[in-house]
Protein backbone atom coordinates (compact mmCIF):
# COMPACT_ATOMS: atom_id res chain seq x y z
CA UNK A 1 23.18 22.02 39.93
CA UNK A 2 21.23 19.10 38.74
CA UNK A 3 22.88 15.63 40.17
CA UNK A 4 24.00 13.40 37.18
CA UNK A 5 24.26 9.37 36.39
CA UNK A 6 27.54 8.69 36.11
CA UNK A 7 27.83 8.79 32.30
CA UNK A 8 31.09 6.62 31.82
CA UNK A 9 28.82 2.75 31.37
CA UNK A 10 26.21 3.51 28.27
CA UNK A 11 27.52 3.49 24.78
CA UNK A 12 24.13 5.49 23.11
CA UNK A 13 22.99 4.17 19.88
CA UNK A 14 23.21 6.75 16.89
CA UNK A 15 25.03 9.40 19.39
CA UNK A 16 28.48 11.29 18.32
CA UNK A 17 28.98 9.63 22.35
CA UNK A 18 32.16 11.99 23.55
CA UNK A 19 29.79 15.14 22.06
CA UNK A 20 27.25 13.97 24.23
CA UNK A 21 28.68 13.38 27.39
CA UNK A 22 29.99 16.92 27.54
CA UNK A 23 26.81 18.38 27.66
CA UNK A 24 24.05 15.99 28.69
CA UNK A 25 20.25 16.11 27.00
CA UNK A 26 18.64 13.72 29.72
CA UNK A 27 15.01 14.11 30.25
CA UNK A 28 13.55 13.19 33.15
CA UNK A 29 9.47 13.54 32.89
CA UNK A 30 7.02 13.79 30.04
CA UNK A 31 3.49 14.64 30.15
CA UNK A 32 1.09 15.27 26.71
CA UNK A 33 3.03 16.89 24.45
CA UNK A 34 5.81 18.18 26.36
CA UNK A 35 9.27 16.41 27.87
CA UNK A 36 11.12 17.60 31.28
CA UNK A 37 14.67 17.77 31.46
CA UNK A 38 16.68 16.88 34.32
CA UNK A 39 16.93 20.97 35.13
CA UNK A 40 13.19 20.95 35.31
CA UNK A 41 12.81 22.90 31.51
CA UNK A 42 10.27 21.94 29.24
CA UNK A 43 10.67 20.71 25.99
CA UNK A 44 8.05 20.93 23.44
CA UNK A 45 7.88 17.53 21.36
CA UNK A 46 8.15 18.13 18.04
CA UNK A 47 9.00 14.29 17.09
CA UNK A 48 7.36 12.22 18.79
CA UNK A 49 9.73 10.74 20.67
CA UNK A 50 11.29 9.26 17.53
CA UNK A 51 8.26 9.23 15.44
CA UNK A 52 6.41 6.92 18.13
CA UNK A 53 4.87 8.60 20.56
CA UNK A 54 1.53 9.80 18.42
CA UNK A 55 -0.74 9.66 21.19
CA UNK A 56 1.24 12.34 23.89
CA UNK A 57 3.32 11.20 26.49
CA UNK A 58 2.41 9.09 29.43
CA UNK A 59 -0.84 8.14 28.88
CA UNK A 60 -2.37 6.92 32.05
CA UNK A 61 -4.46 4.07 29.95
CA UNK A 62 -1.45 2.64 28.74
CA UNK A 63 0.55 2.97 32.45
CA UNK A 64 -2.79 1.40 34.03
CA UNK A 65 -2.64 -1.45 31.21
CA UNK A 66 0.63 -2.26 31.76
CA UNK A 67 0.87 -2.40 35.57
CA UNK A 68 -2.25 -4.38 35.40
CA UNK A 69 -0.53 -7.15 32.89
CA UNK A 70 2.86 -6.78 35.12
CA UNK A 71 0.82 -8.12 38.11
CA UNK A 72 -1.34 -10.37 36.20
CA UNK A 73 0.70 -12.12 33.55
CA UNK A 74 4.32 -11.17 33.44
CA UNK A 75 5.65 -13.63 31.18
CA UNK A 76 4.79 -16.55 28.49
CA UNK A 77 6.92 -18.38 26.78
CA UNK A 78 6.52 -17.09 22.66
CA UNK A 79 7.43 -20.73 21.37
CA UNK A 80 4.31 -23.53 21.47
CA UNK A 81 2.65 -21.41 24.44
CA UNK A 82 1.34 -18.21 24.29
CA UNK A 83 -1.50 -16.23 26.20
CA UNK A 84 -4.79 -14.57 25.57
CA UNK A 85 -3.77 -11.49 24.89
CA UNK A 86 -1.48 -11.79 21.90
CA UNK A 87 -4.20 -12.89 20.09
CA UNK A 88 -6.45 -9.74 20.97
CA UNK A 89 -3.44 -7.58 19.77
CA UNK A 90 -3.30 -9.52 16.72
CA UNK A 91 -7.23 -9.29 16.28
CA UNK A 92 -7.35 -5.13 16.91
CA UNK A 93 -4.27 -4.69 14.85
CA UNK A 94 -5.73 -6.73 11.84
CA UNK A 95 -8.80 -4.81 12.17
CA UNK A 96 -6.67 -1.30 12.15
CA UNK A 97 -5.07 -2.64 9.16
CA UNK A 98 -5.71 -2.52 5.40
CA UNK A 99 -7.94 -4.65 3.93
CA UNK A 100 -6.57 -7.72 3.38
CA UNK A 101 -3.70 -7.80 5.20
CA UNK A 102 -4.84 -9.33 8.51
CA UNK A 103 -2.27 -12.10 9.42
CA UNK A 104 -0.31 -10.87 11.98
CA UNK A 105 3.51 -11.67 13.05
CA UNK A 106 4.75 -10.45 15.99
CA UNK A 107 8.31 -8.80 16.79
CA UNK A 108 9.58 -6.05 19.29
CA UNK A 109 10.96 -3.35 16.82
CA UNK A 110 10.96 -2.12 13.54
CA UNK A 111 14.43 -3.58 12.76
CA UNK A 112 13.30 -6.83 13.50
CA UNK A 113 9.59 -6.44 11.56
CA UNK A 114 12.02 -5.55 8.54
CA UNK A 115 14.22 -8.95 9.00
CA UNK A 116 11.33 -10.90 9.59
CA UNK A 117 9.24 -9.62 6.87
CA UNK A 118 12.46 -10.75 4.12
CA UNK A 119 12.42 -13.88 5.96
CA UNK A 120 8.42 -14.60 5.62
CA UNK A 121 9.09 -13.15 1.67
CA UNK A 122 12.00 -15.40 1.13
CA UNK A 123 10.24 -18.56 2.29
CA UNK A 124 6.92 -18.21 0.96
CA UNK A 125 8.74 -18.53 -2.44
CA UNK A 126 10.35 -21.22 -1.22
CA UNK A 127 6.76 -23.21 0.56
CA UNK A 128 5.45 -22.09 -2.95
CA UNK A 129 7.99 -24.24 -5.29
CA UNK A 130 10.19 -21.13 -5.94
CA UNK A 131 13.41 -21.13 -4.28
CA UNK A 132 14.85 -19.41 -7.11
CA UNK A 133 13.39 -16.12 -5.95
CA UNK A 134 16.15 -15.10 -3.53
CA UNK A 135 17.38 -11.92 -4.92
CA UNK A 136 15.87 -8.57 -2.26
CA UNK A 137 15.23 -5.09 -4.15
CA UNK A 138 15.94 -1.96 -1.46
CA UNK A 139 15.64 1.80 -2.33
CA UNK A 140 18.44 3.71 -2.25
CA UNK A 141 18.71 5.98 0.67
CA UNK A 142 15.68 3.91 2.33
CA UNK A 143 16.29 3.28 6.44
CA UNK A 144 14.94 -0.48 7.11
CA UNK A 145 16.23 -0.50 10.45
CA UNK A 146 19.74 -1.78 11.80
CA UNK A 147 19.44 -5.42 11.95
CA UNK A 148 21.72 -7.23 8.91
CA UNK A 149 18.66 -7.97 6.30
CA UNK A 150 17.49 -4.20 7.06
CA UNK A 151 20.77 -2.42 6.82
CA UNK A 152 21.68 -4.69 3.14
CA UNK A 153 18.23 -3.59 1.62
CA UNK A 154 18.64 -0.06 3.25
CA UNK A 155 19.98 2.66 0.79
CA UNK A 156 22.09 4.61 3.60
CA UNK A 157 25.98 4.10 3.06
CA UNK A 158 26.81 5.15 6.78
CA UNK A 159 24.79 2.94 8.05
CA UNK A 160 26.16 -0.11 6.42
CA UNK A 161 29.69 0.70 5.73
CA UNK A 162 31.41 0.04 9.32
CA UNK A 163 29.26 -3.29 9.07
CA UNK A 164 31.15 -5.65 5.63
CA UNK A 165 29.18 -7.01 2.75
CA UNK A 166 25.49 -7.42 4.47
CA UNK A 167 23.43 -9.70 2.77
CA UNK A 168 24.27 -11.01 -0.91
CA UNK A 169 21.75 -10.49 -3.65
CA UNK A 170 20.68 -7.20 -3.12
CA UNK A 171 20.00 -4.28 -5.29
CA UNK A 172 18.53 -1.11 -5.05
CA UNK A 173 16.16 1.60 -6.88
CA UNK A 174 17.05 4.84 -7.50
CA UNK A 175 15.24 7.34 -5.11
CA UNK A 176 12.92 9.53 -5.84
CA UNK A 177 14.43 13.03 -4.72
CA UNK A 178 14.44 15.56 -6.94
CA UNK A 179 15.36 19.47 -5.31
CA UNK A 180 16.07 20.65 -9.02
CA UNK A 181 12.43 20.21 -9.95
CA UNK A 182 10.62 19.85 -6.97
CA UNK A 183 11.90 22.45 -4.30
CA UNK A 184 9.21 23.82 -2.05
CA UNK A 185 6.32 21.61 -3.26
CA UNK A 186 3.32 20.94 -0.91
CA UNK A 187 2.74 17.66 -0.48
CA UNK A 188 3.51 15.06 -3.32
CA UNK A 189 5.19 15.80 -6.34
CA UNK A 190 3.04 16.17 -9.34
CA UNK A 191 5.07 14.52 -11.99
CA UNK A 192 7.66 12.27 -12.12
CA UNK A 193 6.35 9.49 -10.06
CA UNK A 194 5.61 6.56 -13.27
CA UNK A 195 8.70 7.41 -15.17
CA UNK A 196 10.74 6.84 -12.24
CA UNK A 197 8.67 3.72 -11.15
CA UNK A 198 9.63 2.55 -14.59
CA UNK A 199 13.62 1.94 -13.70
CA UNK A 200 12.56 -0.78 -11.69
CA UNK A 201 11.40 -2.67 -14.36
CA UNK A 202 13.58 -1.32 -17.57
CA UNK A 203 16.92 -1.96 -15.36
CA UNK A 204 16.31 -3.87 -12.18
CA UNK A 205 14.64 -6.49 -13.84
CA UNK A 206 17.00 -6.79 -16.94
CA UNK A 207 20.04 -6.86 -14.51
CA UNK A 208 18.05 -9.85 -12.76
CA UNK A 209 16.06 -12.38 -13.99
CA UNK A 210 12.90 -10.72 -12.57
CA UNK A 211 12.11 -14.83 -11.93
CA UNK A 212 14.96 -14.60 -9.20
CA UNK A 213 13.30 -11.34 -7.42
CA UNK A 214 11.37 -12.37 -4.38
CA UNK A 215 10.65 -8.85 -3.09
CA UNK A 216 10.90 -4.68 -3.55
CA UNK A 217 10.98 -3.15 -0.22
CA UNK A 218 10.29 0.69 0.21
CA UNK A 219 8.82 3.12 2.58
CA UNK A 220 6.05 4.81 1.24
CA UNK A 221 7.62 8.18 2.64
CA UNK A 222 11.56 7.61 3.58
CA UNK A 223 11.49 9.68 6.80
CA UNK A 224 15.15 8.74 8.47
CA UNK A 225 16.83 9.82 5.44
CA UNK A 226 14.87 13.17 5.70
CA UNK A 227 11.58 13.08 4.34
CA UNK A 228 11.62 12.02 0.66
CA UNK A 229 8.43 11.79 -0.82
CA UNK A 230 7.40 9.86 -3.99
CA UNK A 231 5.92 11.67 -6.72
CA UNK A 232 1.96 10.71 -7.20
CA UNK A 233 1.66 7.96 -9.12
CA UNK A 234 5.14 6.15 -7.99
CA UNK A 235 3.67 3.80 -5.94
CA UNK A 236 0.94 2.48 -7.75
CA UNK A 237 3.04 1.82 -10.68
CA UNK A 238 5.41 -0.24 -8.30
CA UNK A 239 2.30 -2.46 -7.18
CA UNK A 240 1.89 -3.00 -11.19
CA UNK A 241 5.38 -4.19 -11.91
CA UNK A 242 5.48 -6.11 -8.91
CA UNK A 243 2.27 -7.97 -9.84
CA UNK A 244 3.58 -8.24 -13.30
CA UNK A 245 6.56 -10.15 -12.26
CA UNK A 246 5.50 -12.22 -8.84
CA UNK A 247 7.41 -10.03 -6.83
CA UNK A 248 6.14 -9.74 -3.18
CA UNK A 249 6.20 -5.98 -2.45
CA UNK A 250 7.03 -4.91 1.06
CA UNK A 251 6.28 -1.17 2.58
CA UNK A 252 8.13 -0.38 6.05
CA UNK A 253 5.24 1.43 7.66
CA UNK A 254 7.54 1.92 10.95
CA UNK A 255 7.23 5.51 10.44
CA UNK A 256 4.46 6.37 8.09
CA UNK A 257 1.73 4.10 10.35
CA UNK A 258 -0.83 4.96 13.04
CA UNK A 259 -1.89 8.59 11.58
CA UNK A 260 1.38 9.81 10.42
CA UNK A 261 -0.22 10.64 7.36
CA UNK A 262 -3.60 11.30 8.06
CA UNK A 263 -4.85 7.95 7.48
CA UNK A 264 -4.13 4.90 9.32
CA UNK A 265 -1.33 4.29 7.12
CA UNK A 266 0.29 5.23 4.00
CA UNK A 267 -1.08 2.35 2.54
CA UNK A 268 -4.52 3.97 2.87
CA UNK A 269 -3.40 7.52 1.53
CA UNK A 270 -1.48 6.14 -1.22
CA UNK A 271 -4.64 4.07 -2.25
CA UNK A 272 -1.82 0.87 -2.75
CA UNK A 273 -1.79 -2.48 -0.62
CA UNK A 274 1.20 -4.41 0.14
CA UNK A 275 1.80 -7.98 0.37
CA UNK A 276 3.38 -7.65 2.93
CA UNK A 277 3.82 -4.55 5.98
CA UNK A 278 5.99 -3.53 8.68
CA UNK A 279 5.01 -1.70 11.87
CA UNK A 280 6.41 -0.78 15.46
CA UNK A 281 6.54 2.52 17.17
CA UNK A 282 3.50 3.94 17.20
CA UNK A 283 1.71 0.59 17.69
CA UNK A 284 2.52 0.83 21.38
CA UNK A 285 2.78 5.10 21.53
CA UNK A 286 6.73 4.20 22.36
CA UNK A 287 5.46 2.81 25.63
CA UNK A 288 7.20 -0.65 25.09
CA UNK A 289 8.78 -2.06 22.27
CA UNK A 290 7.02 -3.77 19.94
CA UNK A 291 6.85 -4.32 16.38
CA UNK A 292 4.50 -6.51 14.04
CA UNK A 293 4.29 -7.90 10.29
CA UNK A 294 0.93 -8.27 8.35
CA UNK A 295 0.70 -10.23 5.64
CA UNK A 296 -2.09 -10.97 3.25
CA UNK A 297 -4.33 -14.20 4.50
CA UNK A 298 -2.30 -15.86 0.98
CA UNK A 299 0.86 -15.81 1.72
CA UNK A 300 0.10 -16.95 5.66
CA UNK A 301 -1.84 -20.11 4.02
CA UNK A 302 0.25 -21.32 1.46
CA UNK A 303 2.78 -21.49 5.08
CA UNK A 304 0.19 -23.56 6.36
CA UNK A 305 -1.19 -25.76 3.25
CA UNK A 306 2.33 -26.24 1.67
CA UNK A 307 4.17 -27.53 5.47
CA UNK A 308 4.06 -31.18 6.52
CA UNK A 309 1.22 -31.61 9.36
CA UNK A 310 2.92 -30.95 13.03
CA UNK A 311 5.85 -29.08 11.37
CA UNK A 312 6.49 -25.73 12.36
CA UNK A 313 5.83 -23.84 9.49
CA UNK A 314 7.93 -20.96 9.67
CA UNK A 315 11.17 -21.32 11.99
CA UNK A 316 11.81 -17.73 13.43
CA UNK A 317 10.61 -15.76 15.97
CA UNK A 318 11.71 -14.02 19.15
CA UNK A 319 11.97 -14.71 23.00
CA UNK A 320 9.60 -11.78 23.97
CA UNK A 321 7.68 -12.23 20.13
CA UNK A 322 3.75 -11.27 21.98
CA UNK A 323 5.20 -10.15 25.66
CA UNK A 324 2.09 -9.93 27.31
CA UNK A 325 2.93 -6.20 28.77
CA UNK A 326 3.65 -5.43 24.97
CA UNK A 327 0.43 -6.45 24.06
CA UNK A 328 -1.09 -4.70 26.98
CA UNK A 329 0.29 -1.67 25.94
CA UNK A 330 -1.17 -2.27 22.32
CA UNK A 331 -4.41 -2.98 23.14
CA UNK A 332 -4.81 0.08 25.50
CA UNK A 333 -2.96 2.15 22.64
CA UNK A 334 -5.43 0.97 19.59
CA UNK A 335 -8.35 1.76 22.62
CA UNK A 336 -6.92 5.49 22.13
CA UNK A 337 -6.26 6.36 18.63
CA UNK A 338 -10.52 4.82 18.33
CA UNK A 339 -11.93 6.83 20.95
CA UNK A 340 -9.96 9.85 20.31
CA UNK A 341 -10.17 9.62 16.58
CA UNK A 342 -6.65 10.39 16.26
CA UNK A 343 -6.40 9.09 12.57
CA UNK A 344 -8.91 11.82 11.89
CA UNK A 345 -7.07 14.77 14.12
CA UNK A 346 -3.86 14.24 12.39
CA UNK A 347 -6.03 14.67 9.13
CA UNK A 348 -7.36 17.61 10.20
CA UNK A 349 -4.41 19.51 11.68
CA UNK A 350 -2.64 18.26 7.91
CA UNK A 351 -2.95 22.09 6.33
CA UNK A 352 -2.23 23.69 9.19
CA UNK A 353 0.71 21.88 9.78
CA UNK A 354 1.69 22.33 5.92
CA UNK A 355 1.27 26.36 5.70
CA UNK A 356 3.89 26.48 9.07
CA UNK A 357 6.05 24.28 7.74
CA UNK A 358 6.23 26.66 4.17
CA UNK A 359 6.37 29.39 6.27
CA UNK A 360 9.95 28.63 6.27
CA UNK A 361 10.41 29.33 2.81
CA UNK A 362 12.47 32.50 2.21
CA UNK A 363 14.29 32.14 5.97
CA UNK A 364 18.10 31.65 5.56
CA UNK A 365 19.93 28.29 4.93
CA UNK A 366 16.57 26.85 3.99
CA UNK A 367 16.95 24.95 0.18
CA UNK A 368 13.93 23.16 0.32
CA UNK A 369 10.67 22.43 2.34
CA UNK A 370 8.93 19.03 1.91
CA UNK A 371 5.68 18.05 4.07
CA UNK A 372 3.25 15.01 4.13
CA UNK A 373 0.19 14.69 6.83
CA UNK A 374 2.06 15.49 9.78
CA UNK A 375 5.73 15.55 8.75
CA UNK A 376 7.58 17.97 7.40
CA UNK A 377 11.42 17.92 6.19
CA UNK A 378 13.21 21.67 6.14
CA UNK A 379 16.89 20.77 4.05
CA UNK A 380 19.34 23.11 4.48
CA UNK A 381 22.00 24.79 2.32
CA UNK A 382 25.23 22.26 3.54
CA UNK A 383 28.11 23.95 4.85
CA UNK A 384 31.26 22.48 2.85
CA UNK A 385 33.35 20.18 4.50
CA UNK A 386 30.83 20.45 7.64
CA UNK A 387 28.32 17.86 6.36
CA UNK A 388 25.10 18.25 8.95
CA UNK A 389 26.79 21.22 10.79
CA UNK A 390 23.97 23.75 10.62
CA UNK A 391 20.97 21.33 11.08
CA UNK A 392 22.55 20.19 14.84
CA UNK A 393 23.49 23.85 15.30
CA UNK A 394 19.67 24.47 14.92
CA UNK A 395 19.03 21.34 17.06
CA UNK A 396 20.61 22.50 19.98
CA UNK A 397 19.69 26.33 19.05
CA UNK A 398 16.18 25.24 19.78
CA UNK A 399 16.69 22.91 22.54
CA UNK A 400 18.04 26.14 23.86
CA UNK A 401 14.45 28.04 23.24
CA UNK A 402 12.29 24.91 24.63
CA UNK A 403 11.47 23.15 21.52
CA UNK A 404 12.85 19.36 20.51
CA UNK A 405 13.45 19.05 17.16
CA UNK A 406 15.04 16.02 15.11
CA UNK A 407 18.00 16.32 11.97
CA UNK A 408 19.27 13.64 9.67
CA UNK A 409 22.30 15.34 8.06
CA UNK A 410 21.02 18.51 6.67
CA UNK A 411 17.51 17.80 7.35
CA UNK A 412 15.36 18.94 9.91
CA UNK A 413 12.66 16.73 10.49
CA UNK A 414 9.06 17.43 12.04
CA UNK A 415 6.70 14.48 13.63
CA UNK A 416 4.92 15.88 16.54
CA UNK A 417 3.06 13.72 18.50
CA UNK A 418 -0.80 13.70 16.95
CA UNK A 419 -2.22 15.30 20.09
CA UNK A 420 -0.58 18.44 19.77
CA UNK A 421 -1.80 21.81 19.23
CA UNK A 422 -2.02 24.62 15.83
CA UNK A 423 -0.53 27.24 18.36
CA UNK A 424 1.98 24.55 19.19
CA UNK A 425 2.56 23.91 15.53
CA UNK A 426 3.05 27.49 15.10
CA UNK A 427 5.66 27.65 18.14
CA UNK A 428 7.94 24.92 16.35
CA UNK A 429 8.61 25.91 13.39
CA UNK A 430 8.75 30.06 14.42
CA UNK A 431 11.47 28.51 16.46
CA UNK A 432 13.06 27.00 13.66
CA UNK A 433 12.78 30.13 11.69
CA UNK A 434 14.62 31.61 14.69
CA UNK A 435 17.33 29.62 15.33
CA UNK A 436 18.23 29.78 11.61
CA UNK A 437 18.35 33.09 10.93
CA UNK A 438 20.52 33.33 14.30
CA UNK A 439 22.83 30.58 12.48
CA UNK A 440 23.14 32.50 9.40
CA UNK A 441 23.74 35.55 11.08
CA UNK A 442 26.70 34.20 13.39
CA UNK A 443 28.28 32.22 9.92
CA UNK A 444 31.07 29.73 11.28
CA UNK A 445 30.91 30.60 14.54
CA UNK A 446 27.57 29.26 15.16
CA UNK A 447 28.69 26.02 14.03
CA UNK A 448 31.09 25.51 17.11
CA UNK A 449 28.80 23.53 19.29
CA UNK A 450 30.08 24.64 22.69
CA UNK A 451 28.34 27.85 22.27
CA UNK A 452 25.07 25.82 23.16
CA UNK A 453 23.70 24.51 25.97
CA UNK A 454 26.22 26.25 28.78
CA UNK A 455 24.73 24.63 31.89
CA UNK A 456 24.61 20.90 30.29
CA UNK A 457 28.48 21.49 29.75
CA UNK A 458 29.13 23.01 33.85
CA UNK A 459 26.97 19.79 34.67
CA UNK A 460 29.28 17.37 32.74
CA UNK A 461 32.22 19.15 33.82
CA UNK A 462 31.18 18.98 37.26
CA UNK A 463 30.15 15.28 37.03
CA UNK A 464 34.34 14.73 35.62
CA UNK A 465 35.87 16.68 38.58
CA UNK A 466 33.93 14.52 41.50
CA UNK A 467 34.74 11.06 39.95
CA UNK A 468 38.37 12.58 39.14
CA UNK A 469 37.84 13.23 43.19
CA UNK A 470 36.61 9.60 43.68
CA UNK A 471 39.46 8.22 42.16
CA UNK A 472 41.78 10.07 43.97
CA UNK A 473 40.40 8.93 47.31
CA UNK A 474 40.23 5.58 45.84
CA UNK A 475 43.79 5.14 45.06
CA UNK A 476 44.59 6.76 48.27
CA UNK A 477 42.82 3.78 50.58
């Protein structure tokens, strides 16, 4: 029987915690594409981590990188010091970048590349002789993260309501999911995409003075709130009404960057450039966190033309904003997706990928199938009452069968790291088609989660009977 941590100290972020701790998913290797648990299984990635890990696990350029930095240069202070090699990340990460957008901020997660990027939109208007332009345009059901500015922009309701107000003047778009006429497409939406763009303009900007609007925010693909994709055309025709208007427009790249699409990032598939962009995850392969901004060279100068001389120009930033073993791990990450042409792998494995994720269609519970690059969203048929029941039935169904797989209410969602395999590919989602039709076949009773994972509950068990032992022999002395 595997020997435990004692689980009673960590409160785990975005974890039903009490569900957890009776049967404990603790991994304790990864290698490539593949995780170990602490019973020596293996787990076939089939997120990446949490969308971050595109390049496989443990990749001995980034470990030799960072123990290299660790003895070198542990630490320098982010605020009027900094060191060589923030400025190479910055450099590489430009050049990976758009064109255009090659002014680089520094932070050490997406949540705090969201805040920071409606801080650096908010003052520009203000360096610029706008301060009027305060108001912050979300998407509803968009995921910007967890800090305050991210969750008041964000469109999710449960991830803002345990929280009070947020931010004040904030709106939101309406989203661009649409089952009814769009069930089962492959890839994009064909129609839709202008007429819905549209609302932003006919409503947002009649509700507010569009001279009060300092920026729209979206991801070009919402992955967290389970793969919503925007009809073609959307996206341009939010560039156009931003440019119309003066509004900065902001696209949280946290999930759709380094390959996730097929391109470097959605920016470049969509064939539309931000003002401003938000990275993390995959900029470091999940090695260390680290998260950056880009902004167009504009909006950096009029910072640095419109400031009095000696002033700091912008008045944010973070303690570990650069860490050296960050940008260590950066550096040694960018040196990877260019050698191994991972940008153009993802690409290529794209319509694989997409025929085994519709390969789903016609297995039970499955109401829709929606796929980009490489991500793929299976929604299933809710179970009244039971709101994300069957997708963490299928969860821990596959855990079960050796495959990792990721849900967002009734969602299943697909991100495997870029380095996997087709017959991998194949092996996810044939397990997915398993552990559904085993679902539907069992009805409610497959929705009682201590049916799953048997030997994680003996292990917690176990764990709760020695430290009931402990504190026995504790009172006793």
């Amino acid at each position: 029987m595997p020997s435990l941590p004692n689980l009673d100290h960590y409160w785990l972020p975005f974890t039903a915690n009490r569900q957890f701790k009776s049967m404990p998913r603790l991994f304790k290797a990864a290698k490539g594409n593949y995780y170990t648990t602490i019973d020596d299984r293996t787990l076939l990635d089939g997120t990446a981590g949490l969308w971050c890990v595109a390049g496989g696990h443990c990749r001995e350029e980034i470990a030799s990188a960072v123990s290299h930095q660790l003895r070198t240069l542990d630490y320098a202070p982010a605020f009027q010091n900094s060191h060589p090699l923030a400025f190479e990340a910055a450099e590489r990460l430009a050049q990976f970048m758009p064109n255009g957008l090659d002014r680089i901020f520094f932070t050490n997660s997406g949540s705090e590349s969201v805040d920071t990027a409606l801080k650096i939109a908010l003052a520009y208007h203000r360096v610029t002789g706008n301060p009027l332009r305060n108001k912050l345009i979300g998407r509803e059901r968009g995921y910007h993260g967890v800090n305050f500015g991210g969750v008041s922009v964000g469109g999710i309701a449960g991830n803002s309501k345990s929280f009070g107000n947020g931010l004040a003047g904030v709106d939101h778009i309406r989203h661009p999911l649409d089952i009814g006429r769009n069930a089962f497409t492959r890839g994009l939406p064909g129609d839709g995409g202008v007429e819905l763009a549209n609302e932003f303009e006919q409503r947002i900007t009649t509700l507010h003075d569009p001279a009060t609007i300092a920026a729209l925010i979206v991801e070009p693909m919402q992955g967290s709130a389970g793969v919503v994709l925007p009809p073609q055309g959307y996206l341009k025709r939010l560039r156009e009404i931003c440019d119309k208007y003066g509004i900065l427009l902001i696209f949280d790249e946290v999930i759709t960057g380094f390959g996730r699409l097929g391109t470097r990032f959605a920016s470049d598939y969509f064939g539309v450039v931000p003002d401003i962009l938000t990275c993390a995850k995959g900029l470091t392969n999940g090695a260390v966190p680290m998260g950056a901004v880009a902004v167009k060279r504009d909006i950096h100068d009029a910072f640095m033309s419109n400031s009095p001389a000696n002033a700091i120009e912008l008045p944010h930033g973070y303690t570990y904003t650069a860490h050296p073993i960050a940008c260590a791990a950066a550096i040694a990450t960018n040196e990877i997706f260019i050698t191994e042409k991972l940008v153009d792998r993802s690409a290529g494995l794209s319509n694989h990928f997409e025929q085994a994720a519709h390969s789903l269609n016609g297995v039970p519970l499955v109401r829709d199938i929606r796929n980009i690059g490489m991500v793929a969203g299976i929604e299933l048929e809710p179970t009244p009452g039971k709101p994300g029941a069957r997708a963490f039935a299928a969860y821990l169904k596959c855990y079960e069968m050796g495959v990792l797989i990721r849900y967002t209410g009734d969602v299943i969602a697909i991100s495997p790291p870029l380095t996997i395999e087709k017959n991998e590919i194949d092996r996810i989602f044939s397990c997915i088609a398993e552990a559904l039709t085993s679902i539907a076949a069992e009805g409610d009773q497959a929705l009682d989660f201590t049916r799953y994972l048997k030997n994680e509950q003996q292990w917690a068990a176990h764990q709760q009977e020695i430290q009931q032992q402990q504190r026995i022999l504790g009172n006793a002395a």
